[in-house]
C-alpha atoms as a PDB file:
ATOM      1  CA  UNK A   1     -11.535 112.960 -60.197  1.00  0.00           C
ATOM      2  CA  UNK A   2     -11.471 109.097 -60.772  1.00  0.00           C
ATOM      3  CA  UNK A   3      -8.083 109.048 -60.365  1.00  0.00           C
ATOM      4  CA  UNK A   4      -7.887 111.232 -56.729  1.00  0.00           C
ATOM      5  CA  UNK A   5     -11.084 108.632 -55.383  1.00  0.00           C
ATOM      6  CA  UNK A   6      -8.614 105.438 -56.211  1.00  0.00           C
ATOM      7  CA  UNK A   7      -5.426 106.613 -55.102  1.00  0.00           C
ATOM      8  CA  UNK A   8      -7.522 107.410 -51.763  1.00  0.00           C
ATOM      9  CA  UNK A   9      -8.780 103.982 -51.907  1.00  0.00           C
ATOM     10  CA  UNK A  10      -5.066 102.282 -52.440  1.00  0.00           C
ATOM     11  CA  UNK A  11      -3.623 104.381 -50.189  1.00  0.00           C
ATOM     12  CA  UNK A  12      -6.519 103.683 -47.168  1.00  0.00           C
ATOM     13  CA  UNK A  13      -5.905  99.805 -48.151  1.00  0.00           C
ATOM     14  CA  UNK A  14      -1.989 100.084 -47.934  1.00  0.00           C
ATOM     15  CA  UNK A  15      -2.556 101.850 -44.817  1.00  0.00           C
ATOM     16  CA  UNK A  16      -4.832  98.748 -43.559  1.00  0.00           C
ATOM     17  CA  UNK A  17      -2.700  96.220 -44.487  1.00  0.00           C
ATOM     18  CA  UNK A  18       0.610  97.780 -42.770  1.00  0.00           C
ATOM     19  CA  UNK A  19      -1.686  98.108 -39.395  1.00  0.00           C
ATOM     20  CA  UNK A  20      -2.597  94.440 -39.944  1.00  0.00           C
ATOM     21  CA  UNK A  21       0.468  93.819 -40.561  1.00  0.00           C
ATOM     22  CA  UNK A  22       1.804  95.380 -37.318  1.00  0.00           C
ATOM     23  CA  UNK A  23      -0.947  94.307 -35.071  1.00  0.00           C
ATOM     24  CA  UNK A  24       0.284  90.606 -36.367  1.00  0.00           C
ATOM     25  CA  UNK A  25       3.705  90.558 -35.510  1.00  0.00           C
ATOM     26  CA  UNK A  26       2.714  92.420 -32.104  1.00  0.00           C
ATOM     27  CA  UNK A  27       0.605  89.847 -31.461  1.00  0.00           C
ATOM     28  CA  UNK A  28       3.045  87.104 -32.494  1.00  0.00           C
ATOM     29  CA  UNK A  29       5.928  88.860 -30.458  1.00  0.00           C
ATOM     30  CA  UNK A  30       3.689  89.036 -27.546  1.00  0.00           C
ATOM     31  CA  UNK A  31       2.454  84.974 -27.585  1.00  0.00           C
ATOM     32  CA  UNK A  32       6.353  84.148 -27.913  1.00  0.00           C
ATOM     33  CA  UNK A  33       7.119  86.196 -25.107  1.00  0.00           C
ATOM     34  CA  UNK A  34       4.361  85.169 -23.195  1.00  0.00           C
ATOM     35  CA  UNK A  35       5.740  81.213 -24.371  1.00  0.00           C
ATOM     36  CA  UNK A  36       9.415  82.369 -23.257  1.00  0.00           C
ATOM     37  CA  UNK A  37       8.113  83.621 -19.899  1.00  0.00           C
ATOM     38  CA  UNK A  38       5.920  80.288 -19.389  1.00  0.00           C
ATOM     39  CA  UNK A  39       8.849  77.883 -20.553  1.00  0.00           C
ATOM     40  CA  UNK A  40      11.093  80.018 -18.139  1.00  0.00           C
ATOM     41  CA  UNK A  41       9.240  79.614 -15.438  1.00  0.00           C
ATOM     42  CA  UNK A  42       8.651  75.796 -16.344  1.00  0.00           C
ATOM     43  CA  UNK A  43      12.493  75.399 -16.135  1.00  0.00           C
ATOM     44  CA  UNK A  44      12.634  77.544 -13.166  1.00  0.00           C
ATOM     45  CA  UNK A  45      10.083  75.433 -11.357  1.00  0.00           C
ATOM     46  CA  UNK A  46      11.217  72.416 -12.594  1.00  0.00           C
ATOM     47  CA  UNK A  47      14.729  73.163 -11.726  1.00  0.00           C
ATOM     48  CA  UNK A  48      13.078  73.957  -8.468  1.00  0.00           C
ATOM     49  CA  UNK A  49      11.565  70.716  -7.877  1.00  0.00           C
ATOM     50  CA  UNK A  50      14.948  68.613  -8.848  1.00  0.00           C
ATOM     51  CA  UNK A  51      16.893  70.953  -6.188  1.00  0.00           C
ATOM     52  CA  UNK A  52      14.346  70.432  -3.508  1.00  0.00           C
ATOM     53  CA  UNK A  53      13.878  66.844  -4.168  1.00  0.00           C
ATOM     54  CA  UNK A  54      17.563  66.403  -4.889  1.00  0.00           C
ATOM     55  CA  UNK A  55      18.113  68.063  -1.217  1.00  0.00           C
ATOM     56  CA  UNK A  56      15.558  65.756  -0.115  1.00  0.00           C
ATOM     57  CA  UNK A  57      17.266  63.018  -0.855  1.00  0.00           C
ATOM     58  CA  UNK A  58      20.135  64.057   0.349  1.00  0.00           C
ATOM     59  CA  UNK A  59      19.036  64.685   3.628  1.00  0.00           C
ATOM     60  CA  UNK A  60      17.190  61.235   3.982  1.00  0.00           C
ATOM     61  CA  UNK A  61      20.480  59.303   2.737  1.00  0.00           C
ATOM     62  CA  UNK A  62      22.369  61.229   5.374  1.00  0.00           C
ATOM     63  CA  UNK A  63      19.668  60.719   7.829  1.00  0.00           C
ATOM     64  CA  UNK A  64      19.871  56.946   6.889  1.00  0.00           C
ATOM     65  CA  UNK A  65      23.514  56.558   7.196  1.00  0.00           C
ATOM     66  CA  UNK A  66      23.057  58.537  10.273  1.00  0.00           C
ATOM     67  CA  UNK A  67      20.866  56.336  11.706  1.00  0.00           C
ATOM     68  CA  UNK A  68      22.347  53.467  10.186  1.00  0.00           C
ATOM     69  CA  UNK A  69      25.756  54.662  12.085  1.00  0.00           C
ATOM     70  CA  UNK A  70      24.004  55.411  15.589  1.00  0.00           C
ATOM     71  CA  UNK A  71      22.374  51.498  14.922  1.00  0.00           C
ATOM     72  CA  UNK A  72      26.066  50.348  14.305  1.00  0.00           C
ATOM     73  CA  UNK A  73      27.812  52.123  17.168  1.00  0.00           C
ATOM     74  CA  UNK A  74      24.809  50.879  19.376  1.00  0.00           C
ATOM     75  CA  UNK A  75      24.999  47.276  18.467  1.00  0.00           C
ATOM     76  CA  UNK A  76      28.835  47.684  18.213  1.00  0.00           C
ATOM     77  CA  UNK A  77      29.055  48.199  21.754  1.00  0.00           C
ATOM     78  CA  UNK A  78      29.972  44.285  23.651  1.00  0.00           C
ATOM     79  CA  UNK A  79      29.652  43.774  27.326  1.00  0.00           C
ATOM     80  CA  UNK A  80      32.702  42.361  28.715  1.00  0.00           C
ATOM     81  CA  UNK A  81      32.357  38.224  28.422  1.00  0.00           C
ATOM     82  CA  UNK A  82      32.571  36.535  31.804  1.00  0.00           C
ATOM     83  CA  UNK A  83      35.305  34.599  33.025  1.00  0.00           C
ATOM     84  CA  UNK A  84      33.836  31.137  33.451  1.00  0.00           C
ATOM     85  CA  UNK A  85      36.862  30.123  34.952  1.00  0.00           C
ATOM     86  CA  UNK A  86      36.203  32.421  38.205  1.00  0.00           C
ATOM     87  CA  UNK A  87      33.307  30.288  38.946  1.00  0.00           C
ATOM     88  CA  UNK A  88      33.766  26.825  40.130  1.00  0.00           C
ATOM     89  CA  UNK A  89      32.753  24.197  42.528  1.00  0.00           C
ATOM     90  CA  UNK A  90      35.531  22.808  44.094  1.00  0.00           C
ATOM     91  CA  UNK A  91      34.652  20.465  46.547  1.00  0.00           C
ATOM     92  CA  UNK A  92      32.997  17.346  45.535  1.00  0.00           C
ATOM     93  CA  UNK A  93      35.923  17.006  42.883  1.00  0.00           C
ATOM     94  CA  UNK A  94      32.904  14.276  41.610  1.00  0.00           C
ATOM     95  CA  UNK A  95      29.620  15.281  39.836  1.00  0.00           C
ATOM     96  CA  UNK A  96      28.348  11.831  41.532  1.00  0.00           C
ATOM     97  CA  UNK A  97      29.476   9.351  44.438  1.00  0.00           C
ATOM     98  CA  UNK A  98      28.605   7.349  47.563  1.00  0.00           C
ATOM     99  CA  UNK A  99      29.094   7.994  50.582  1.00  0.00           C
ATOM    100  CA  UNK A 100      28.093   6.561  54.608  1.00  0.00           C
ATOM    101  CA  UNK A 101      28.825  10.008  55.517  1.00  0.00           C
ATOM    102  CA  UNK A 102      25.374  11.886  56.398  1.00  0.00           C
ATOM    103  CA  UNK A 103      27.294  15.572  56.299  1.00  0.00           C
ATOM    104  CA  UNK A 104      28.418  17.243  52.700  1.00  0.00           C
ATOM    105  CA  UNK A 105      31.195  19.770  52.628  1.00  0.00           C
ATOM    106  CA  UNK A 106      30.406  22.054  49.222  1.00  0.00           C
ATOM    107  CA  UNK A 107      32.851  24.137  49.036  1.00  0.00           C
ATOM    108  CA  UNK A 108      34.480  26.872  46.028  1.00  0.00           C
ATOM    109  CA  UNK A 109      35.169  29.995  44.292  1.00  0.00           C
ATOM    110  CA  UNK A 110      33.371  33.089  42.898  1.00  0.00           C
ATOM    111  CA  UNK A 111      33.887  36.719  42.775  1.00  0.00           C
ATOM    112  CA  UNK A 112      33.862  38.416  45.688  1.00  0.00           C
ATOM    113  CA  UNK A 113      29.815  39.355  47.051  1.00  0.00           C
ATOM    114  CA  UNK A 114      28.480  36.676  44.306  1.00  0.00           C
ATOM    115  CA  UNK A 115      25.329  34.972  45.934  1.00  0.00           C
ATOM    116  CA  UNK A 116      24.900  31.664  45.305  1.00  0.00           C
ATOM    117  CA  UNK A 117      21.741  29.377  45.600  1.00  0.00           C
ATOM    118  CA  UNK A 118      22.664  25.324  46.735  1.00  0.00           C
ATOM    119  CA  UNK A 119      19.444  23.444  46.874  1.00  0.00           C
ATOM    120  CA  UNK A 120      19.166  19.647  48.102  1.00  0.00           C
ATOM    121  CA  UNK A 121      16.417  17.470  46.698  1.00  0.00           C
ATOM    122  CA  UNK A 122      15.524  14.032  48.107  1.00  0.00           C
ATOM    123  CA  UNK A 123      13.328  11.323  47.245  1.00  0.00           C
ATOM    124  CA  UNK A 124      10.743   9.199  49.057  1.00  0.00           C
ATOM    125  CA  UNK A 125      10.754   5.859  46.675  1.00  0.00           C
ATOM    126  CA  UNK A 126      13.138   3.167  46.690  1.00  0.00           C
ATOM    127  CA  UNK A 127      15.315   1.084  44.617  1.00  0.00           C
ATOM    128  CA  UNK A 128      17.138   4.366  43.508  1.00  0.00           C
ATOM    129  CA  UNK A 129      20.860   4.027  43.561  1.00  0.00           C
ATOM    130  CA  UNK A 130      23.816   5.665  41.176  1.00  0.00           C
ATOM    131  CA  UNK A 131      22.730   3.444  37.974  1.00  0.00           C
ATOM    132  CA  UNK A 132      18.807   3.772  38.344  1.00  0.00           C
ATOM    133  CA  UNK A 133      18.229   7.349  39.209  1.00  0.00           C
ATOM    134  CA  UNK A 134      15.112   9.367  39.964  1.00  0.00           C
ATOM    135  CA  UNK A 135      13.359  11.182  36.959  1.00  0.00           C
ATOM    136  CA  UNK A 136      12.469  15.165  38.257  1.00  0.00           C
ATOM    137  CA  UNK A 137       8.550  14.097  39.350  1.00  0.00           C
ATOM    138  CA  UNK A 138      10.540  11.730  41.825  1.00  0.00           C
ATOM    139  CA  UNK A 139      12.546  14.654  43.477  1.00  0.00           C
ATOM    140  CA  UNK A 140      11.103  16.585  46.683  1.00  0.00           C
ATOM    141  CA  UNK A 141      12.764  19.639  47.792  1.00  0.00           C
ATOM    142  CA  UNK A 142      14.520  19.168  51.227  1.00  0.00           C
ATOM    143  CA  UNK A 143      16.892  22.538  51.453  1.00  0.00           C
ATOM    144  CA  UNK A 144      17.562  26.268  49.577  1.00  0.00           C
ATOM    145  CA  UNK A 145      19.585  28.465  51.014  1.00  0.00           C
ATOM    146  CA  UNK A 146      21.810  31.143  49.904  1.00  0.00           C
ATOM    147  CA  UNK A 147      25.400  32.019  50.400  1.00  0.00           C
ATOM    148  CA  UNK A 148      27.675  34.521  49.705  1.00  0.00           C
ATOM    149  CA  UNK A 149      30.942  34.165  48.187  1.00  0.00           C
ATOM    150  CA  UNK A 150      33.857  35.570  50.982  1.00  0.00           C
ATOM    151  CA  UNK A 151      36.459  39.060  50.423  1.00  0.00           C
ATOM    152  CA  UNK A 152      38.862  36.355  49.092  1.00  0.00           C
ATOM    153  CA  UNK A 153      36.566  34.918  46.648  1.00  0.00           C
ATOM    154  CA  UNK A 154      35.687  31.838  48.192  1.00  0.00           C
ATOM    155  CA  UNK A 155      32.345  30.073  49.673  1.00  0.00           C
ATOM    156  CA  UNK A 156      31.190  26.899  51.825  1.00  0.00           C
ATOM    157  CA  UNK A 157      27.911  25.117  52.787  1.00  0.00           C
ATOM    158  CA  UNK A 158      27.568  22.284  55.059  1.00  0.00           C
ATOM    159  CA  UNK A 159      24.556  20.349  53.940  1.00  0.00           C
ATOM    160  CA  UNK A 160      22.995  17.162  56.101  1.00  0.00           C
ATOM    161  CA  UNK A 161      22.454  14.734  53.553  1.00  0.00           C
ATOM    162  CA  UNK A 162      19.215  11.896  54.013  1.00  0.00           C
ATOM    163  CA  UNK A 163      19.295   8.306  52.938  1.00  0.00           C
ATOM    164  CA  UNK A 164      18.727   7.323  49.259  1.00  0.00           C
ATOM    165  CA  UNK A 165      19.584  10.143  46.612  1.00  0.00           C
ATOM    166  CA  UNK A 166      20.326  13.247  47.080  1.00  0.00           C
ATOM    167  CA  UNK A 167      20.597  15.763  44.583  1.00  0.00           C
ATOM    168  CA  UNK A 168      22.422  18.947  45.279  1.00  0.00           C
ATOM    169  CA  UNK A 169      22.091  22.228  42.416  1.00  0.00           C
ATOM    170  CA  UNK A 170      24.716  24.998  42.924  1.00  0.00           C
ATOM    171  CA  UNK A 171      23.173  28.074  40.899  1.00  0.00           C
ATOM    172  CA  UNK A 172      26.185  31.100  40.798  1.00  0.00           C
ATOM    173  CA  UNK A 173      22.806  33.065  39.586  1.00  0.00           C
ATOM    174  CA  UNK A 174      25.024  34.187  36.762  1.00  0.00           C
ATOM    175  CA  UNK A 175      23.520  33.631  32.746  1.00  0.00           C
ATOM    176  CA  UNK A 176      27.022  32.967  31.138  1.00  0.00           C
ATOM    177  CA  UNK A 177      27.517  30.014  34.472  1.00  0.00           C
ATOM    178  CA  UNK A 178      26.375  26.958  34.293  1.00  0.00           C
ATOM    179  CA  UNK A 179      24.392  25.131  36.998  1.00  0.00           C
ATOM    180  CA  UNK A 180      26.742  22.399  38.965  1.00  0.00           C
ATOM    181  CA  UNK A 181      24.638  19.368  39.728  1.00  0.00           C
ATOM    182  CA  UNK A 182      26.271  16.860  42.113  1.00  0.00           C
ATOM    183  CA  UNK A 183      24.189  13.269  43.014  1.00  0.00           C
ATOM    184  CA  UNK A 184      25.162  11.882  46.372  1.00  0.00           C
ATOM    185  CA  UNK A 185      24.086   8.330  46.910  1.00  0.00           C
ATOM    186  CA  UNK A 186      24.082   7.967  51.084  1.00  0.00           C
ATOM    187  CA  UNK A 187      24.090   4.349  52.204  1.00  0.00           C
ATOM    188  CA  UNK A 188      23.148   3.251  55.504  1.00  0.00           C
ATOM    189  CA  UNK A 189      24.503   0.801  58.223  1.00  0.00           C
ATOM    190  CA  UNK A 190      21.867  -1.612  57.678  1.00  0.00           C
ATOM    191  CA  UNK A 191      21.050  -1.835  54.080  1.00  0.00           C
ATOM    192  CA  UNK A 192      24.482  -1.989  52.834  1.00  0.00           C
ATOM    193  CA  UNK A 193      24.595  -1.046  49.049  1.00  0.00           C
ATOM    194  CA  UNK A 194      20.557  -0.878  48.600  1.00  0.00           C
ATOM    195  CA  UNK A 195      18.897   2.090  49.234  1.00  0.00           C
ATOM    196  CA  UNK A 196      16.395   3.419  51.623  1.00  0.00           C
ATOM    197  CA  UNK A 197      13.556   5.166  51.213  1.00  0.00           C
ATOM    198  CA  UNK A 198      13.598   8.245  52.418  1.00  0.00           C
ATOM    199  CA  UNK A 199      10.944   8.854  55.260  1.00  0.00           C
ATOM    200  CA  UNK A 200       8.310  11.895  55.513  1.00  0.00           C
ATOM    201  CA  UNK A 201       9.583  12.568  59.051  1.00  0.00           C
ATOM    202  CA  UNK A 202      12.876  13.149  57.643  1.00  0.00           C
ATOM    203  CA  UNK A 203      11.728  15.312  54.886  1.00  0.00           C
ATOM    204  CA  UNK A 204       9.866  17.392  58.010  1.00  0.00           C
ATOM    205  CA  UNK A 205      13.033  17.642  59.987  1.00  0.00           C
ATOM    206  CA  UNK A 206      15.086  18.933  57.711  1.00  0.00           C
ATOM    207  CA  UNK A 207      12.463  21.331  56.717  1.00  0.00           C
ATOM    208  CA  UNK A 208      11.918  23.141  60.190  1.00  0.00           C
END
């Protein structure tokens, strides 16, 4: 009878410890799956991440040279220079001289439809002459006009000139050009090499 109860007994505890057993590695299968799937999908996300980012940063470096390019082909792009050379005051050959002539001739060349500003400044103190000349506060404005350079390429201005200094600016209204300056020193009759001032009444004349 003692022998049936303990064989029950050994055979109930065998029984226990092979469901134990089981339920153990179940378990243990089921964490490392449940590991495998998490580190899976780790990789997969991470993998993921590089690709996007790695397409991200391929798209902004091509963006960049993109850009980069479009800034290059922009600031690669020169305007054609301008031909100094097409724009020149012929006549006075000098940029300063003396004259008893009261009538300037300014005559030269520029491309065709150019306008070009001449402007005549005088001055109403004395004791000006080619060596001691005016400062700018000394200069008054006595003429401005505009002309137009001819089909051929060619301009002229006849300008009346008053005693003393004169100072005539040729502006081709072009950057690249320079502004010709030309000083014209007019003597009169009656005070030989000195110079005369130049009178208000004269300034008004020329004016109207």
């Amino acid at each position: 009878m003692w022998k049936k109860i303990l064989a029950s007994l050994f055979i109930s505890a065998s029984l226990f410890a092979i469901s134990s057993t089981v339920h153990s590695a179940a378990l243990t299968n089921t964490t490392n799956a449940t590991k495998t799937e998490q580190t899976t999908k780790t990789d997969q996300t991470t993998k993921t991440e590089q690709t996007t980012k790695t397409d991200q940063t391929t798209k902004t470096e091509q963006t960049t040279k993109t850009d980069q390019t479009t800034k290059t082909d922009q600031t690669g792009k020169t305007e054609p220079k301008v031909d100094i050379s097409k724009y020149q005051v012929i006549n006075p050959e000098k940029n300063a001289y003396s004259t008893e002539d009261k009538v300037a001739f300014i005559n030269g060349k520029a491309p065709s439809g150019t306008s070009i500003v001449i402007q005549v400044y005088g001055t109403t103190r004395k004791n000006f002459d080619l060596l001691t000349l005016p400062t700018e506060d000394d200069y008054i404005e006595i003429l401005s006009e505009t002309v137009k350079s001819g089909n051929l390429g060619f301009f002229d201005k006849q300008l009346e000139l008053v005693a003393g200094i004169n100072k005539i600016v040729i502006d081709f209204g072009v950057e690249e050009v320079p502004t010709v300056e030309i000083i014209v020193y007019l003597k009169t009759p009656d005070s030989g090499n000195s110079t005369k001032e130049v009178k208000i009444t004269d300034i008004i004349q020329k004016l109207k």
